[in-house]
PDB file of N, CA and C in Angstrom:
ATOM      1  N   UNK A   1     108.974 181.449  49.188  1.00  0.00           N
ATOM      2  CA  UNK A   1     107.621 181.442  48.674  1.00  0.00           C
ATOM      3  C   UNK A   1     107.174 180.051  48.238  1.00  0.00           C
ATOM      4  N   UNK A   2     107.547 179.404  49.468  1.00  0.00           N
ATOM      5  CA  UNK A   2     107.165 178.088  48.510  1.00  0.00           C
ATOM      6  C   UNK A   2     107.198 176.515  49.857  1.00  0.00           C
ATOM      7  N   UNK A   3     106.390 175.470  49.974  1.00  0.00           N
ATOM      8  CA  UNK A   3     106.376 174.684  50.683  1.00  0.00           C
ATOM      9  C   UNK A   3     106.407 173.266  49.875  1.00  0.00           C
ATOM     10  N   UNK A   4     107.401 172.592  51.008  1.00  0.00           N
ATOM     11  CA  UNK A   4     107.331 171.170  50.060  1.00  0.00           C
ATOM     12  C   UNK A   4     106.776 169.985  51.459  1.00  0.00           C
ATOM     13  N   UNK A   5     106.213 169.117  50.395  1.00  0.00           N
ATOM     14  CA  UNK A   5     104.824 168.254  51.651  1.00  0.00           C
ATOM     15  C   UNK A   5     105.520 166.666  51.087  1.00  0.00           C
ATOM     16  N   UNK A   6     105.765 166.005  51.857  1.00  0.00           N
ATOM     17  CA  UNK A   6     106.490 164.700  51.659  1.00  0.00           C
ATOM     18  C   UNK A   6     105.362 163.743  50.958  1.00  0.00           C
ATOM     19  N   UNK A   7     105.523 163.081  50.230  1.00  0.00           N
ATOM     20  CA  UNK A   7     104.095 161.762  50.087  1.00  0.00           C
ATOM     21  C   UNK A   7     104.651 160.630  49.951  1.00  0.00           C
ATOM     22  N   UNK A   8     103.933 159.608  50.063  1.00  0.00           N
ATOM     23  CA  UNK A   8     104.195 158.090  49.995  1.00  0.00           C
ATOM     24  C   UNK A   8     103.207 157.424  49.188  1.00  0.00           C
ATOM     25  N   UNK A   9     103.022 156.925  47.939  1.00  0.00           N
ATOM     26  CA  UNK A   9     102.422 156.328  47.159  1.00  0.00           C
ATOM     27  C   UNK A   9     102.287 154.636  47.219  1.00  0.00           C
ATOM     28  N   UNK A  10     101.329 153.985  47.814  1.00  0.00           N
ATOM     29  CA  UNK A  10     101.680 152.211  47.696  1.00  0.00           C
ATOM     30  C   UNK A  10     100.475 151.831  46.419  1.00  0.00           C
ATOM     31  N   UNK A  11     100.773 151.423  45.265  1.00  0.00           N
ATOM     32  CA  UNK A  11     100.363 150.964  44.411  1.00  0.00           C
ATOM     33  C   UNK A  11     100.079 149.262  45.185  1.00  0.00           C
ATOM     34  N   UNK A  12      98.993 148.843  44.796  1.00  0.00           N
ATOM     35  CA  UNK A  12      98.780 147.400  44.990  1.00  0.00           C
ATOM     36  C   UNK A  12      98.337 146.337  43.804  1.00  0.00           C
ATOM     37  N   UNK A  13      99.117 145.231  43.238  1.00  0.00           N
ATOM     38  CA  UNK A  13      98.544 144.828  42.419  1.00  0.00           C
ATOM     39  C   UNK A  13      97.229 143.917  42.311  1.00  0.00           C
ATOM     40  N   UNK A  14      96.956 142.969  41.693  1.00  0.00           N
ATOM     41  CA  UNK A  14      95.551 141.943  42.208  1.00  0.00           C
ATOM     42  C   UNK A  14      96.195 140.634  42.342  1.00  0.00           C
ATOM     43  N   UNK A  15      97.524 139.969  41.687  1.00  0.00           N
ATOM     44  CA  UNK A  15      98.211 139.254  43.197  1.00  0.00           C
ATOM     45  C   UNK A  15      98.945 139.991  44.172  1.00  0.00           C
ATOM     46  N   UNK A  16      98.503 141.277  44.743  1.00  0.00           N
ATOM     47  CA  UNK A  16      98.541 141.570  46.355  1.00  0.00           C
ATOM     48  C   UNK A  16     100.169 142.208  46.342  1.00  0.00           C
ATOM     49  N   UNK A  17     101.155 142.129  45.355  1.00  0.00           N
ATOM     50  CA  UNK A  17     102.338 142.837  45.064  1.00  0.00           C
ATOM     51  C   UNK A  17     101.972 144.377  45.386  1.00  0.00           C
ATOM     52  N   UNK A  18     102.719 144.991  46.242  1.00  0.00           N
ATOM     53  CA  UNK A  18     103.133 146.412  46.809  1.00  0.00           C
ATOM     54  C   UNK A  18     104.154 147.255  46.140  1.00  0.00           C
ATOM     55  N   UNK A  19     104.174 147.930  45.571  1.00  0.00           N
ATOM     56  CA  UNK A  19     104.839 149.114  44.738  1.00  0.00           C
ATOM     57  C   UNK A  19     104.797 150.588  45.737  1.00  0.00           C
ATOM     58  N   UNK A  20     106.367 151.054  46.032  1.00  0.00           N
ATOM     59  CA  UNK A  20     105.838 151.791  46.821  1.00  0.00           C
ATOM     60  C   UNK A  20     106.582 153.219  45.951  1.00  0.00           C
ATOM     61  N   UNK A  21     106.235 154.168  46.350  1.00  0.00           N
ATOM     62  CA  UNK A  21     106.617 155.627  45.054  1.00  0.00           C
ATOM     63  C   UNK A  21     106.429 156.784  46.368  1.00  0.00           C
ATOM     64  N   UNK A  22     108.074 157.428  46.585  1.00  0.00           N
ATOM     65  CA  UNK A  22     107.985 158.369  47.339  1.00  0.00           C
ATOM     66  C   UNK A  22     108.507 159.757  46.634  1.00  0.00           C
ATOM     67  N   UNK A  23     107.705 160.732  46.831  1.00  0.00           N
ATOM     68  CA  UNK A  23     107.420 162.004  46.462  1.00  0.00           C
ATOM     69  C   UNK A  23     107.901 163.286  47.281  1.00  0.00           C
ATOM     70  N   UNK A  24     108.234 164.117  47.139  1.00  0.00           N
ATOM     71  CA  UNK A  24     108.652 165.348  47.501  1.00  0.00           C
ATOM     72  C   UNK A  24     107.557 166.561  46.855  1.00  0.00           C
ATOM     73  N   UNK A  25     106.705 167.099  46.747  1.00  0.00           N
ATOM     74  CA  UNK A  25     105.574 167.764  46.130  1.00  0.00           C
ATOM     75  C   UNK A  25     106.215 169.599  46.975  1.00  0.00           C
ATOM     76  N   UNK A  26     106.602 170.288  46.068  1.00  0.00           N
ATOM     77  CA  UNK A  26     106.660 171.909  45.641  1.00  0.00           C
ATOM     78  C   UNK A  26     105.794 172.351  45.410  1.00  0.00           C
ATOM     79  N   UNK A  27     105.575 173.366  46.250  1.00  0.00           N
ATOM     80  CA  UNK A  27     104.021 174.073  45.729  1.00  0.00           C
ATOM     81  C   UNK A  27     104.833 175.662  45.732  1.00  0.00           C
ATOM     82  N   UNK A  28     104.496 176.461  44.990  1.00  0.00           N
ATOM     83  CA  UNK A  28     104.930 177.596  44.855  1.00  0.00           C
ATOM     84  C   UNK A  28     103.762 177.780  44.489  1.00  0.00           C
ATOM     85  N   UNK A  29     104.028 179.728  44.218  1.00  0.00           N
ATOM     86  CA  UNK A  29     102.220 180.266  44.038  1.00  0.00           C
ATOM     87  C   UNK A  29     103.498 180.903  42.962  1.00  0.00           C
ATOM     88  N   UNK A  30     103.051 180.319  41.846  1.00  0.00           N
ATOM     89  CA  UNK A  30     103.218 180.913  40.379  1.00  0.00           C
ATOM     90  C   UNK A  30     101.487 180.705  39.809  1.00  0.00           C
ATOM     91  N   UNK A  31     101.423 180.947  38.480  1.00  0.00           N
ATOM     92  CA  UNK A  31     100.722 180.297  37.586  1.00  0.00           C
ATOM     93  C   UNK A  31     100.707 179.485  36.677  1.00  0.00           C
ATOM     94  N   UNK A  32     102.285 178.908  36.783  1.00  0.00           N
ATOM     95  CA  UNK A  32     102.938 177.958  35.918  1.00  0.00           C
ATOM     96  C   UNK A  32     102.673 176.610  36.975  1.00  0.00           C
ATOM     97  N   UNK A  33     102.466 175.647  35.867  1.00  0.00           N
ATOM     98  CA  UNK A  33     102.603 174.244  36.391  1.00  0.00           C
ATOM     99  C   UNK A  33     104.346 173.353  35.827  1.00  0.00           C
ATOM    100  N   UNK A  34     104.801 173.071  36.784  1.00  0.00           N
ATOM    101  CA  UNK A  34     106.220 172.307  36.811  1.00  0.00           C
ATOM    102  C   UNK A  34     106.425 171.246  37.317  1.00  0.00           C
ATOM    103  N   UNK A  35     106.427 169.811  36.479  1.00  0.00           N
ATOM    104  CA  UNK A  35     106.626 168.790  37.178  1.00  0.00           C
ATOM    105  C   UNK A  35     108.140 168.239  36.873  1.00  0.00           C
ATOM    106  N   UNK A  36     108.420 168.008  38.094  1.00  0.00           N
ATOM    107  CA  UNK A  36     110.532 167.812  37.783  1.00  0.00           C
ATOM    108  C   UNK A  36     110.382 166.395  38.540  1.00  0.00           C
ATOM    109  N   UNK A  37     111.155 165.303  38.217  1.00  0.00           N
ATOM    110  CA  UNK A  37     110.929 163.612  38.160  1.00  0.00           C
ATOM    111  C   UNK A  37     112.423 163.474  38.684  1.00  0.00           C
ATOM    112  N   UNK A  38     112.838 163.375  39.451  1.00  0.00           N
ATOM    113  CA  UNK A  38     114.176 162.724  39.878  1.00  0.00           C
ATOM    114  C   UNK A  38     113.785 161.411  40.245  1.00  0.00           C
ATOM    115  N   UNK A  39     115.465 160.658  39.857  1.00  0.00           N
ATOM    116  CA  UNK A  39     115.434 159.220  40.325  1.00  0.00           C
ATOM    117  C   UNK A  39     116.585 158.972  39.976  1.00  0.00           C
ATOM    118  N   UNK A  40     117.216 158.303  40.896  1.00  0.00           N
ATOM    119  CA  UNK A  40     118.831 158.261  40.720  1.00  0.00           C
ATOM    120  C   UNK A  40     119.293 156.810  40.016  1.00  0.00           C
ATOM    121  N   UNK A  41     118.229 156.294  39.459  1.00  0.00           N
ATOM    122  CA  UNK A  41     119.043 155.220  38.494  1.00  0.00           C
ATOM    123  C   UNK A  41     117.475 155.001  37.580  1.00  0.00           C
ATOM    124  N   UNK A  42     117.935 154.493  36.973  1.00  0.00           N
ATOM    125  CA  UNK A  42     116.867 154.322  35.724  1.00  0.00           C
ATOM    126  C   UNK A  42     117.414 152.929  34.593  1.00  0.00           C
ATOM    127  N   UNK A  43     116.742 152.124  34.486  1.00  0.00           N
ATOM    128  CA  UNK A  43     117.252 151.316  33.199  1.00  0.00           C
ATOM    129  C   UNK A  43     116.232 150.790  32.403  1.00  0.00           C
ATOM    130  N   UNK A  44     116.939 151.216  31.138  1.00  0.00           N
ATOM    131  CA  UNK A  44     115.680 150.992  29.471  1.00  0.00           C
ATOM    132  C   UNK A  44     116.389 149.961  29.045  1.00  0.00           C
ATOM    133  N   UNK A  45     115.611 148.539  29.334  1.00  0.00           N
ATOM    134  CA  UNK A  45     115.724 147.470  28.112  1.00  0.00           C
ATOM    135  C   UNK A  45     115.495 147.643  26.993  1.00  0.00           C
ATOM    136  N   UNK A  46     117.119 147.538  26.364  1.00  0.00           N
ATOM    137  CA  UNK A  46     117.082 147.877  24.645  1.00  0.00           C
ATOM    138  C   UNK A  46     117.033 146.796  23.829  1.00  0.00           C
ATOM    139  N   UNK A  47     116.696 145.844  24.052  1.00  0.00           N
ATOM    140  CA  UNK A  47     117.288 144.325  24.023  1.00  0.00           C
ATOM    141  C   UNK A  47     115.677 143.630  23.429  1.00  0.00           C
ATOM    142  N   UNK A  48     116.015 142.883  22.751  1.00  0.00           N
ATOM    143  CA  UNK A  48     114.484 142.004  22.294  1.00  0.00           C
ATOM    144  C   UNK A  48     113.954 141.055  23.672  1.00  0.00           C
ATOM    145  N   UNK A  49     114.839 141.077  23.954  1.00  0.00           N
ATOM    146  CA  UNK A  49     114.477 139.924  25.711  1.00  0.00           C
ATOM    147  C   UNK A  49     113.970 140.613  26.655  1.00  0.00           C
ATOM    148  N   UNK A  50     112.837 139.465  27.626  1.00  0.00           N
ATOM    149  CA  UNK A  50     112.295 139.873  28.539  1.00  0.00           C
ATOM    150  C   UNK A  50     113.403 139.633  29.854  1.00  0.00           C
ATOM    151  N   UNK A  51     113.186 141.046  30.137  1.00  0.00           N
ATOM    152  CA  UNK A  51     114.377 141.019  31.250  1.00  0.00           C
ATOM    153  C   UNK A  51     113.472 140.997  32.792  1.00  0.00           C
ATOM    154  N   UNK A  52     113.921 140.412  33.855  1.00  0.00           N
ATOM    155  CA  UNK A  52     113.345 140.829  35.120  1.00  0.00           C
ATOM    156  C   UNK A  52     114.523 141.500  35.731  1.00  0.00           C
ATOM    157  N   UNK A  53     114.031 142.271  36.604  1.00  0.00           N
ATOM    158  CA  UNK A  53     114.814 142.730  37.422  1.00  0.00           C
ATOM    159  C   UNK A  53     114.866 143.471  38.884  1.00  0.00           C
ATOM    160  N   UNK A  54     115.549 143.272  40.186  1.00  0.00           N
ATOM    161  CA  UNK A  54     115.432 143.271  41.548  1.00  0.00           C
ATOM    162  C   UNK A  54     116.777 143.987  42.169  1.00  0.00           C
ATOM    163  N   UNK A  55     116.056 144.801  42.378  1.00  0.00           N
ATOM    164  CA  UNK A  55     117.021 145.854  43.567  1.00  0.00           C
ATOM    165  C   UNK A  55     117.252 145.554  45.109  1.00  0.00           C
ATOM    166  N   UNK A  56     116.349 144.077  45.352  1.00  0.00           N
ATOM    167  CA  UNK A  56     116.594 144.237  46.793  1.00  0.00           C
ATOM    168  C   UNK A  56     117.225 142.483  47.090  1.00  0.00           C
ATOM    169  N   UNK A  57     116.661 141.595  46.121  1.00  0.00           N
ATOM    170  CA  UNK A  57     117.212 140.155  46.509  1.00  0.00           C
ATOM    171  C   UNK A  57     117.056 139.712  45.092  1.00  0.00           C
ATOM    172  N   UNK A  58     117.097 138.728  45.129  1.00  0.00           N
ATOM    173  CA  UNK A  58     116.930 137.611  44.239  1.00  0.00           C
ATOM    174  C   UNK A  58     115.534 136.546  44.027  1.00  0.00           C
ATOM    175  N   UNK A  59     114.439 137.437  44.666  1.00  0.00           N
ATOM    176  CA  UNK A  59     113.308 136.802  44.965  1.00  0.00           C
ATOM    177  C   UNK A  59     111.864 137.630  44.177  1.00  0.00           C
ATOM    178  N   UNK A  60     112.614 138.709  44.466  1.00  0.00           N
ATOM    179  CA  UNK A  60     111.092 139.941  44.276  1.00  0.00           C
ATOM    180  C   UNK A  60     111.928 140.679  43.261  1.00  0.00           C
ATOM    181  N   UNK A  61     111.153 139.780  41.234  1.00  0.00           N
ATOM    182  CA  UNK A  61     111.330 140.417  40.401  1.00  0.00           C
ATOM    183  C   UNK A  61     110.577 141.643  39.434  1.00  0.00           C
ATOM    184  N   UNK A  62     110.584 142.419  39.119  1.00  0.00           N
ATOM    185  CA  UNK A  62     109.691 142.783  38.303  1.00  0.00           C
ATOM    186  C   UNK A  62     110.433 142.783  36.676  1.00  0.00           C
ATOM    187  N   UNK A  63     108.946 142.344  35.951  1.00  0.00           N
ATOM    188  CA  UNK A  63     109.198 142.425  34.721  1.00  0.00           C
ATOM    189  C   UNK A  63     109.821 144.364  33.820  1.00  0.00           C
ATOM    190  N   UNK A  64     110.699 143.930  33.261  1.00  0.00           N
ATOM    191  CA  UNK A  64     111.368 144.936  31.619  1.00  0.00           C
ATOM    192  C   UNK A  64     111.065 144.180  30.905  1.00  0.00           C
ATOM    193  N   UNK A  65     109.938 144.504  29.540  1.00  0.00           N
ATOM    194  CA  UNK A  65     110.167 143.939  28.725  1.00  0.00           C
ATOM    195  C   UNK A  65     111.026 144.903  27.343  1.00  0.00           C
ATOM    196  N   UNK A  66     110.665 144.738  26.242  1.00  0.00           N
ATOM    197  CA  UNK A  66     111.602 145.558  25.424  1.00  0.00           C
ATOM    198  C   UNK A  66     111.238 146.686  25.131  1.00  0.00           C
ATOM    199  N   UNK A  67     112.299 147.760  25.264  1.00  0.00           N
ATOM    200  CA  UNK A  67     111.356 149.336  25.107  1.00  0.00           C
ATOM    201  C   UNK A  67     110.936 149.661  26.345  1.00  0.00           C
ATOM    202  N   UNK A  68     110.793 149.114  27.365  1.00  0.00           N
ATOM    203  CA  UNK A  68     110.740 149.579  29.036  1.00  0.00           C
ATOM    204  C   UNK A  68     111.395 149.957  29.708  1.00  0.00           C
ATOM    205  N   UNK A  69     110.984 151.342  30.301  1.00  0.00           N
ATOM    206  CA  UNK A  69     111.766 151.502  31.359  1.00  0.00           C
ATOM    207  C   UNK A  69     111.686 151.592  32.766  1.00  0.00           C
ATOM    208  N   UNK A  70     112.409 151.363  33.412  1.00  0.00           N
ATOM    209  CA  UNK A  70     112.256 150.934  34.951  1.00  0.00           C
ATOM    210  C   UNK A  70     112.879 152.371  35.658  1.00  0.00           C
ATOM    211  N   UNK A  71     112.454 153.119  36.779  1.00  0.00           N
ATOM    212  CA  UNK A  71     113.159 153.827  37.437  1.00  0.00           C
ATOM    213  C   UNK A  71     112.758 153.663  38.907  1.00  0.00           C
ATOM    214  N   UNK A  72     113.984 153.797  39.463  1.00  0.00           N
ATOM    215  CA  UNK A  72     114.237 153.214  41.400  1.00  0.00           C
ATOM    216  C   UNK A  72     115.045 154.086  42.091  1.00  0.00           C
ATOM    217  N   UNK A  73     115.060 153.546  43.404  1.00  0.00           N
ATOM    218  CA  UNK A  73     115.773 154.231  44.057  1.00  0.00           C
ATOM    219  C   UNK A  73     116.128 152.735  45.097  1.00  0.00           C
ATOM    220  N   UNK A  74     117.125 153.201  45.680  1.00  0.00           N
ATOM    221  CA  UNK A  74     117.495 151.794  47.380  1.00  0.00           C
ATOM    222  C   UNK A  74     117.001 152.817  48.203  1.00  0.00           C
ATOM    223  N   UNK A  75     116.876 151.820  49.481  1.00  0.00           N
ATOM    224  CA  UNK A  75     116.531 152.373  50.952  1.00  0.00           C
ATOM    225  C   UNK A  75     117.597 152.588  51.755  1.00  0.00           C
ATOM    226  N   UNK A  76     117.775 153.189  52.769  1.00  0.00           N
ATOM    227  CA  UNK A  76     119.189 153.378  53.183  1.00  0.00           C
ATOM    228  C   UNK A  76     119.609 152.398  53.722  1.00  0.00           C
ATOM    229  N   UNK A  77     119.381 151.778  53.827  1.00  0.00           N
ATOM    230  CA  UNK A  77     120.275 150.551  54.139  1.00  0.00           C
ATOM    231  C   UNK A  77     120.907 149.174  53.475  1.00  0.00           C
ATOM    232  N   UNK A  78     119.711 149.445  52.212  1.00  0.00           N
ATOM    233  CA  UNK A  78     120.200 148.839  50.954  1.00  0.00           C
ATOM    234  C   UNK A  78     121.221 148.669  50.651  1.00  0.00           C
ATOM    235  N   UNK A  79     122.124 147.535  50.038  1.00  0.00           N
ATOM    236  CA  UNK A  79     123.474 147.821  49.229  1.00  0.00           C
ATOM    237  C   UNK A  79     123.251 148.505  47.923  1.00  0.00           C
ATOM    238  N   UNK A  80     123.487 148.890  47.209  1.00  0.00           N
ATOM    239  CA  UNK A  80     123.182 149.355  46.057  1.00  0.00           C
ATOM    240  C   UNK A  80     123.925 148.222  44.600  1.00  0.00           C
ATOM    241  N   UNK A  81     122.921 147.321  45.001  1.00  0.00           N
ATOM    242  CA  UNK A  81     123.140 146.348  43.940  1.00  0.00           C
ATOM    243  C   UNK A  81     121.790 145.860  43.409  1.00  0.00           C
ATOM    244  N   UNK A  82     122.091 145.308  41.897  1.00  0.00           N
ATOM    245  CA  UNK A  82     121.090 145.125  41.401  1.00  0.00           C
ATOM    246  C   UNK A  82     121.166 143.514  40.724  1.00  0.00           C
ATOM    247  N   UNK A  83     119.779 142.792  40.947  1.00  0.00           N
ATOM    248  CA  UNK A  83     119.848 141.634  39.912  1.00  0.00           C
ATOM    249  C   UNK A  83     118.656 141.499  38.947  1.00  0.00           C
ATOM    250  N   UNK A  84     120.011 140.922  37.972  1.00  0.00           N
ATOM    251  CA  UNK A  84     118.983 140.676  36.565  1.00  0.00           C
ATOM    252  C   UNK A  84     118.882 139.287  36.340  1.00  0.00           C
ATOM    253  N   UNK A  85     117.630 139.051  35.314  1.00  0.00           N
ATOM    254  CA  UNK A  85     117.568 137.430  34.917  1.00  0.00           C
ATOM    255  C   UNK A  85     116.878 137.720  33.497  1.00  0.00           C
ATOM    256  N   UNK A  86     117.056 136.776  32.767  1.00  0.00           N
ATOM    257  CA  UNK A  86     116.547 136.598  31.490  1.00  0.00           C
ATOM    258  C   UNK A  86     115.521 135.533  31.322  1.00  0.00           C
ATOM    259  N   UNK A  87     114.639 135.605  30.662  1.00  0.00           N
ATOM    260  CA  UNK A  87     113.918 134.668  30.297  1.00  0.00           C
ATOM    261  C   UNK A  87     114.305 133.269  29.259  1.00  0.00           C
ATOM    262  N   UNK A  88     114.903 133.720  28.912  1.00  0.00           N
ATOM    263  CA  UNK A  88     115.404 132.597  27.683  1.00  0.00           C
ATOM    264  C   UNK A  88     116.527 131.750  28.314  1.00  0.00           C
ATOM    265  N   UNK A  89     117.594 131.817  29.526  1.00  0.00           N
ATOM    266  CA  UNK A  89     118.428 131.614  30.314  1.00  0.00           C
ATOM    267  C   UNK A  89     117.929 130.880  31.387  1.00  0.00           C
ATOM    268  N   UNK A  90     116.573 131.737  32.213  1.00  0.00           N
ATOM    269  CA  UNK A  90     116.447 131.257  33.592  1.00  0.00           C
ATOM    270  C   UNK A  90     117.892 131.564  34.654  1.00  0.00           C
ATOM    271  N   UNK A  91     118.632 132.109  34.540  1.00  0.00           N
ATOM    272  CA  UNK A  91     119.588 132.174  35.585  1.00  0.00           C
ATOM    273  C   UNK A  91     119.591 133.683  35.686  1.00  0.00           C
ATOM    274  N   UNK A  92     120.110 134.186  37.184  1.00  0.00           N
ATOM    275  CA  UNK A  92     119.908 135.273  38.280  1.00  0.00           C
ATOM    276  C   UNK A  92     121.367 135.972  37.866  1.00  0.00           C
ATOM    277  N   UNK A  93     121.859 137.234  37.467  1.00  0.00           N
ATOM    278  CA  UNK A  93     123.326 137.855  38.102  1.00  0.00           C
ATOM    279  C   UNK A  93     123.792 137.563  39.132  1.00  0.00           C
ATOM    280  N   UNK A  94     124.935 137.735  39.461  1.00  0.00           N
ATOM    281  CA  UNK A  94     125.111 138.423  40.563  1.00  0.00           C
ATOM    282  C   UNK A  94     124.626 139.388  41.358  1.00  0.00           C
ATOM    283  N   UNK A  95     124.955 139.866  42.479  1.00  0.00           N
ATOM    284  CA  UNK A  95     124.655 141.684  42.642  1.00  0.00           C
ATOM    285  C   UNK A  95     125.746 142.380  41.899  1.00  0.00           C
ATOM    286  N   UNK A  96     125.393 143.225  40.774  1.00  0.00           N
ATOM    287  CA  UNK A  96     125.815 144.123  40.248  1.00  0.00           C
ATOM    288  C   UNK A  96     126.001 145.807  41.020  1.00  0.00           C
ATOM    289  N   UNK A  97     126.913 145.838  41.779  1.00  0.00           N
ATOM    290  CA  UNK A  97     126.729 147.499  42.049  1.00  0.00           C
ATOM    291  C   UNK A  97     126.454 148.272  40.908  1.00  0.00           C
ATOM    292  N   UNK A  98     126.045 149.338  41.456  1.00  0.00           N
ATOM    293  CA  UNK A  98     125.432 150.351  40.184  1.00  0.00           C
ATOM    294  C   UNK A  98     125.881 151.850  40.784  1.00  0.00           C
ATOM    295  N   UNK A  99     126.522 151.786  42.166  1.00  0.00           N
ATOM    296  CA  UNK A  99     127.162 153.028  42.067  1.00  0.00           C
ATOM    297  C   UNK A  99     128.370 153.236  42.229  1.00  0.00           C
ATOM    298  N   UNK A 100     129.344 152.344  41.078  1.00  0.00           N
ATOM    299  CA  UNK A 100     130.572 152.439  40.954  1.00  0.00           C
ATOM    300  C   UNK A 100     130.931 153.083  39.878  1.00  0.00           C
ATOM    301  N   UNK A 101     131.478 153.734  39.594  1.00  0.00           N
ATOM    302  CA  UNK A 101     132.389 154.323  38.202  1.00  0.00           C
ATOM    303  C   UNK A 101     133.177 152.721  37.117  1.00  0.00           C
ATOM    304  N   UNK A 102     132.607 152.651  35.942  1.00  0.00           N
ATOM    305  CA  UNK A 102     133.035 151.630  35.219  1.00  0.00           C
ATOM    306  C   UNK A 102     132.403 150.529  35.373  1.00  0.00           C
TER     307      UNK A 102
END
């Protein structure tokens, strides 16, 4: 009793930055409304510092600042690594995997 319709969301900013947000949309015939949010990684800067941070290189950051949270996903072909930088530092991580245990 129930159909799910794929979507693709591209947010654009006004310097021309692309945000893209993909969706899975459930429609059931209840009378209840249910919105369920998956995302397989998520990170909340707890930290007084402005953090940036990039899931795909070392080029294309977006701002965390404090009390923010960020949630993503990789593309399949992605490694599943992530880089961070600090503002007060100026220097990049490594790639950090993020789907290792420890």
């Amino acid at each position: 009793d129930h159909s799910e319709v794929p979507l693709k969301l591209i947010a654009e900013s006004s310097s021309g930055r692309k945000r893209k947000l993909r969706l899975v949309v459930r429609v059931t015939k209840t009378e209840v409304i249910q919105l369920a949010i998956y995302c397989p990684y998520w990170i909340i800067n707890r930290t007084p510092l402005s953090l940036h941070f990039s899931e795909s290189s070392k080029d294309n950051f977006a701002s965390l600042n404090c009390s923010e949270l960020i949630m993503f996903s990789f593309g399949r072909r992605q490694k599943h690594k992530i880089y961070l930088r600090c503002d007060s530092c100026g220097k990049c991580t490594k790639g950090v995997a993020v789907d290792g245990v420890g």
